[in-house]
Protein backbone atom coordinates (compact mmCIF):
# COMPACT_ATOMS: atom_id res chain seq x y z
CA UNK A 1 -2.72 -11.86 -22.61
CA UNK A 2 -0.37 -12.22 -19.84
CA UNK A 3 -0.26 -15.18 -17.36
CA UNK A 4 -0.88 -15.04 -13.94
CA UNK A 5 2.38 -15.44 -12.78
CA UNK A 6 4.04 -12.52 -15.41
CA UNK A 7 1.19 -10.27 -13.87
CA UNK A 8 2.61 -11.07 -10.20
CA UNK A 9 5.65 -10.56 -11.16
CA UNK A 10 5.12 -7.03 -13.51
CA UNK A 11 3.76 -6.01 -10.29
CA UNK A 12 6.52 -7.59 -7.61
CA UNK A 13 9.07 -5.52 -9.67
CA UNK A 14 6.97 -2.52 -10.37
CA UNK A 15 6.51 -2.07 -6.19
CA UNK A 16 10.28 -3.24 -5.59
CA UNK A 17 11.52 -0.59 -7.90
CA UNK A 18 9.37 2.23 -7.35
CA UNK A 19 10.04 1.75 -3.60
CA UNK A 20 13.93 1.26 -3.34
CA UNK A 21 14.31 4.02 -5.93
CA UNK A 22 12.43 6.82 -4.12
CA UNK A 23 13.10 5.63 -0.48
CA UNK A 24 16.67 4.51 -0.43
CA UNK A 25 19.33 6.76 0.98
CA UNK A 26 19.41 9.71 3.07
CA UNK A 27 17.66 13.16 3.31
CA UNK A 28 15.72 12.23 0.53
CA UNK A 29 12.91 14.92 -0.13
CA UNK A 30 9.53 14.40 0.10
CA UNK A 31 7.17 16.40 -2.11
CA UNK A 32 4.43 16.08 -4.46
CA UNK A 33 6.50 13.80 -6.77
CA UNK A 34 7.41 11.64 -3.97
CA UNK A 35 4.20 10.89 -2.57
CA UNK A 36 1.68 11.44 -5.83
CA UNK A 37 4.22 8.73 -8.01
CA UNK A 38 3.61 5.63 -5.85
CA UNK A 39 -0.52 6.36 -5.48
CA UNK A 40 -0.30 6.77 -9.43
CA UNK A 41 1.84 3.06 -9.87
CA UNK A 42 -1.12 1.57 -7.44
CA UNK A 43 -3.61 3.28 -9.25
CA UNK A 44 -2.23 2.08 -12.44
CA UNK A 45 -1.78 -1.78 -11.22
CA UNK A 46 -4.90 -1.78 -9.99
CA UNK A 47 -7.69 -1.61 -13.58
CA UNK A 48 -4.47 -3.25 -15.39
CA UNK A 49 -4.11 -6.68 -13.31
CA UNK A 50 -7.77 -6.80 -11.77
CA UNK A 51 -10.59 -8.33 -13.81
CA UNK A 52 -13.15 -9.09 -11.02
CA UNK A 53 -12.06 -9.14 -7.31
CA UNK A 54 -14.13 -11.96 -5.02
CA UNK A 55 -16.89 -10.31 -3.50
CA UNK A 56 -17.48 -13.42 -1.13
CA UNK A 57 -16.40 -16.13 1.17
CA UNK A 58 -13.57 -17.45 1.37
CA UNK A 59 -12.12 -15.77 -1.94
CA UNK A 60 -13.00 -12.90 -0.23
CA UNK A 61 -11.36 -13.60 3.27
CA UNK A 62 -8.09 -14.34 1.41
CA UNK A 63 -8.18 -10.85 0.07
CA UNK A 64 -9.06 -9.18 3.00
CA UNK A 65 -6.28 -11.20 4.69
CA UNK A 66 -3.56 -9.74 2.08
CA UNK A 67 -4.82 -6.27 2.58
CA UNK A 68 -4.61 -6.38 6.36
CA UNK A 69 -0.96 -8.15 5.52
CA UNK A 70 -0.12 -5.33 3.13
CA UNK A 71 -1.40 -2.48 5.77
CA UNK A 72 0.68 -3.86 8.90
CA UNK A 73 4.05 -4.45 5.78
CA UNK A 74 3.62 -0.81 4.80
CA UNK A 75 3.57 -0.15 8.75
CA UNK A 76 6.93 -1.84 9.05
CA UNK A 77 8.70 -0.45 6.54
CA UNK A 78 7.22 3.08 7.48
CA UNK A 79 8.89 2.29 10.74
CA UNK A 80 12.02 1.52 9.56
CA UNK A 81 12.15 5.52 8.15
CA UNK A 82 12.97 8.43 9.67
CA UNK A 83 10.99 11.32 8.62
CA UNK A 84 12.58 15.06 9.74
CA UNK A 85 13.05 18.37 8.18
CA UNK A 86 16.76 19.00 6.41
CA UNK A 87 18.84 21.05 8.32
CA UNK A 88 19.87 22.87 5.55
CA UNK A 89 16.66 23.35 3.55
CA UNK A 90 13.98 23.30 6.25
CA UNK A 91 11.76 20.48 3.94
CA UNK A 92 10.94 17.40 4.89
CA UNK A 93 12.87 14.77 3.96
CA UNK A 94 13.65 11.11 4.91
CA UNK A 95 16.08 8.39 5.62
CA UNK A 96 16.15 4.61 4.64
CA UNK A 97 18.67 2.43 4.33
CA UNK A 98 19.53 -1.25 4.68
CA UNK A 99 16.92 -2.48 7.11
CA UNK A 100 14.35 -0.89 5.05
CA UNK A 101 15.36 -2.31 2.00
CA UNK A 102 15.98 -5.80 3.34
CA UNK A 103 12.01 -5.81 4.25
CA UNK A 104 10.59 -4.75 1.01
CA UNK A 105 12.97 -7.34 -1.16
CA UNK A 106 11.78 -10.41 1.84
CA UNK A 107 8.28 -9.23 1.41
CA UNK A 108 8.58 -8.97 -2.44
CA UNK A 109 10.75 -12.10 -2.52
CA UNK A 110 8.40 -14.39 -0.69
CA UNK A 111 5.48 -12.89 -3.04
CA UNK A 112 7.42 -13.65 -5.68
CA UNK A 113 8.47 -17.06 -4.75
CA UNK A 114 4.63 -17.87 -3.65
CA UNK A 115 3.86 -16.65 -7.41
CA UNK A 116 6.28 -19.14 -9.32
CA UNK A 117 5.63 -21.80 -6.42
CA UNK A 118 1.88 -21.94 -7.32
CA UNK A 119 3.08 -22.83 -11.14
CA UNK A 120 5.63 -24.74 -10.84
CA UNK A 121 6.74 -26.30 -7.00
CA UNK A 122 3.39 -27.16 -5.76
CA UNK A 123 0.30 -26.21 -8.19
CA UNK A 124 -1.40 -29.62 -7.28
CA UNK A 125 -1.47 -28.80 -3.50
CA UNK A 126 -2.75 -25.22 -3.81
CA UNK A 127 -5.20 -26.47 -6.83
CA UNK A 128 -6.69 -29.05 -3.91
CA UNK A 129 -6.66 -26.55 -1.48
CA UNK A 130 -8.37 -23.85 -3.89
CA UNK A 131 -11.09 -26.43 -4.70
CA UNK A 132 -11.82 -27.46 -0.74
CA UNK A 133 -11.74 -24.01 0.20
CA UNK A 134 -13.93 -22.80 -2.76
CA UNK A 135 -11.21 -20.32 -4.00
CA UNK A 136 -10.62 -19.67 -7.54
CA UNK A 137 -7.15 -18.89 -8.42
CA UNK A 138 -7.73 -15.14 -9.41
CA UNK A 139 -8.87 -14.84 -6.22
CA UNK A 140 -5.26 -15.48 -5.04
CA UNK A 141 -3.49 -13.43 -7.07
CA UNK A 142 -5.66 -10.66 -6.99
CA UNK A 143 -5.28 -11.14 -3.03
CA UNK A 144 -1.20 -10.58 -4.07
CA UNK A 145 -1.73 -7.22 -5.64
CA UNK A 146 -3.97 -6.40 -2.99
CA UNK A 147 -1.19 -7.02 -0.81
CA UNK A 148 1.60 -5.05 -3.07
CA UNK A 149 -0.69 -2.15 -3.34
CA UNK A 150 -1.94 -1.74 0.15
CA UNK A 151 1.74 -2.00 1.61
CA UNK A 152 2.51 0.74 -0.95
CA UNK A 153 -0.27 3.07 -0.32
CA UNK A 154 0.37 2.39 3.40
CA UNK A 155 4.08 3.34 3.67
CA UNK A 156 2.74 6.49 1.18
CA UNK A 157 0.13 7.68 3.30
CA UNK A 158 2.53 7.28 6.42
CA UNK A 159 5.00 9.59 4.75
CA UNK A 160 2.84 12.20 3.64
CA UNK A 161 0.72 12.29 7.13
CA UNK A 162 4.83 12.52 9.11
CA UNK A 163 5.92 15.41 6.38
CA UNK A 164 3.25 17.08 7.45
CA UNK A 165 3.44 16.32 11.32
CA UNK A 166 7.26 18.01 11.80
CA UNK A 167 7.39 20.53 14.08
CA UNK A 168 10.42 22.31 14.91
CA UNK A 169 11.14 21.73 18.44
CA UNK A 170 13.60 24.85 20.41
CA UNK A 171 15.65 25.45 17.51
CA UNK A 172 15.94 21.78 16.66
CA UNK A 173 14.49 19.57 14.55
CA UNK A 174 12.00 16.83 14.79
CA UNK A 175 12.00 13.11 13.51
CA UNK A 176 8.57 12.38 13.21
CA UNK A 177 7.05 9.52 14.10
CA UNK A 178 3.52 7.92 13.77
């Protein structure tokens, strides 16, 4: 079995990668593959790294918190892409490039350094706090997948729902924008 902290981390890299590789560069097109791959890695993470998410207080309010932190991350970075049709193909297609990329590895990055933190730069802090809060400790990392996976579904969904919003505008083309 796999500690805590590898899980984070299979899943930190798993996002990271799956993200840069797909998303980075320019007219980059946007079909089935691009938006069915992503929904498959968070459907994948999901039975593999969850035993039994906190159905209750606080355990529960942590989670929820990483969600809503995953939902306005995924946001951002679908903010930070343009979404328009290729000139030369009529498809959709999008754009990232540095900006983009610098948010996914700070997000990732602080995860991650959260993750190996909690093990090895301050366990007996976030142990106290765990116990005064009534949180268990799978509560927390689950609440860090949450996080990865909602970001990722987020930025997903945003991509598919612009694809599908371009309209040609007087010959021109579109960037669409949610």
């Amino acid at each position: 079995m796999l500690s805590e902290l590898t899980e984070a981390m299979i899943v930190n890299g798993a996002v990271l990668a799956a993200v840069l590789h797909t998303d980075l560069g320019s007219a980059r097109k946007i079909g089935p593959m691009r938006i069915l791959r992503p929904l498959v890695i968070a459907g994948a993470i999901i039975p593999l790294f969850l035993e039994s998410p906190v159905t209750h207080g606080t355990g529960l309010s942590v989670e929820l918190a990483a969600i809503a932190a995953g939902l306005l991350g995924g946001l951002a970075a679908l903010g930070l892409m343009h979404v328009y049709r290729s000139p030369s193909t009529g498809k959709p297609v999008s754009r990232a490039t540095g900006p983009y990329a610098l948010l996914w590895i700070l997000v990732i990055g602080a995860r991650a350094a959260f993750s190996y933190g909690s093990a090895h730069w301050f366990p007996s802090q976030l142990t106290h706090w765990c116990i005064v809060h009534q949180v268990s400790g799978a509560a927390i990392t689950d609440a860090l997948i949450f996080m990865a996976v909602a970001m990722l579904v987020t930025r997903t969904a945003g991509l598919a729902v612009r694809a599908s919003r371009l309209q040609s505008v007087s010959g021109g083309y579109a960037d669409a924008r949610i």
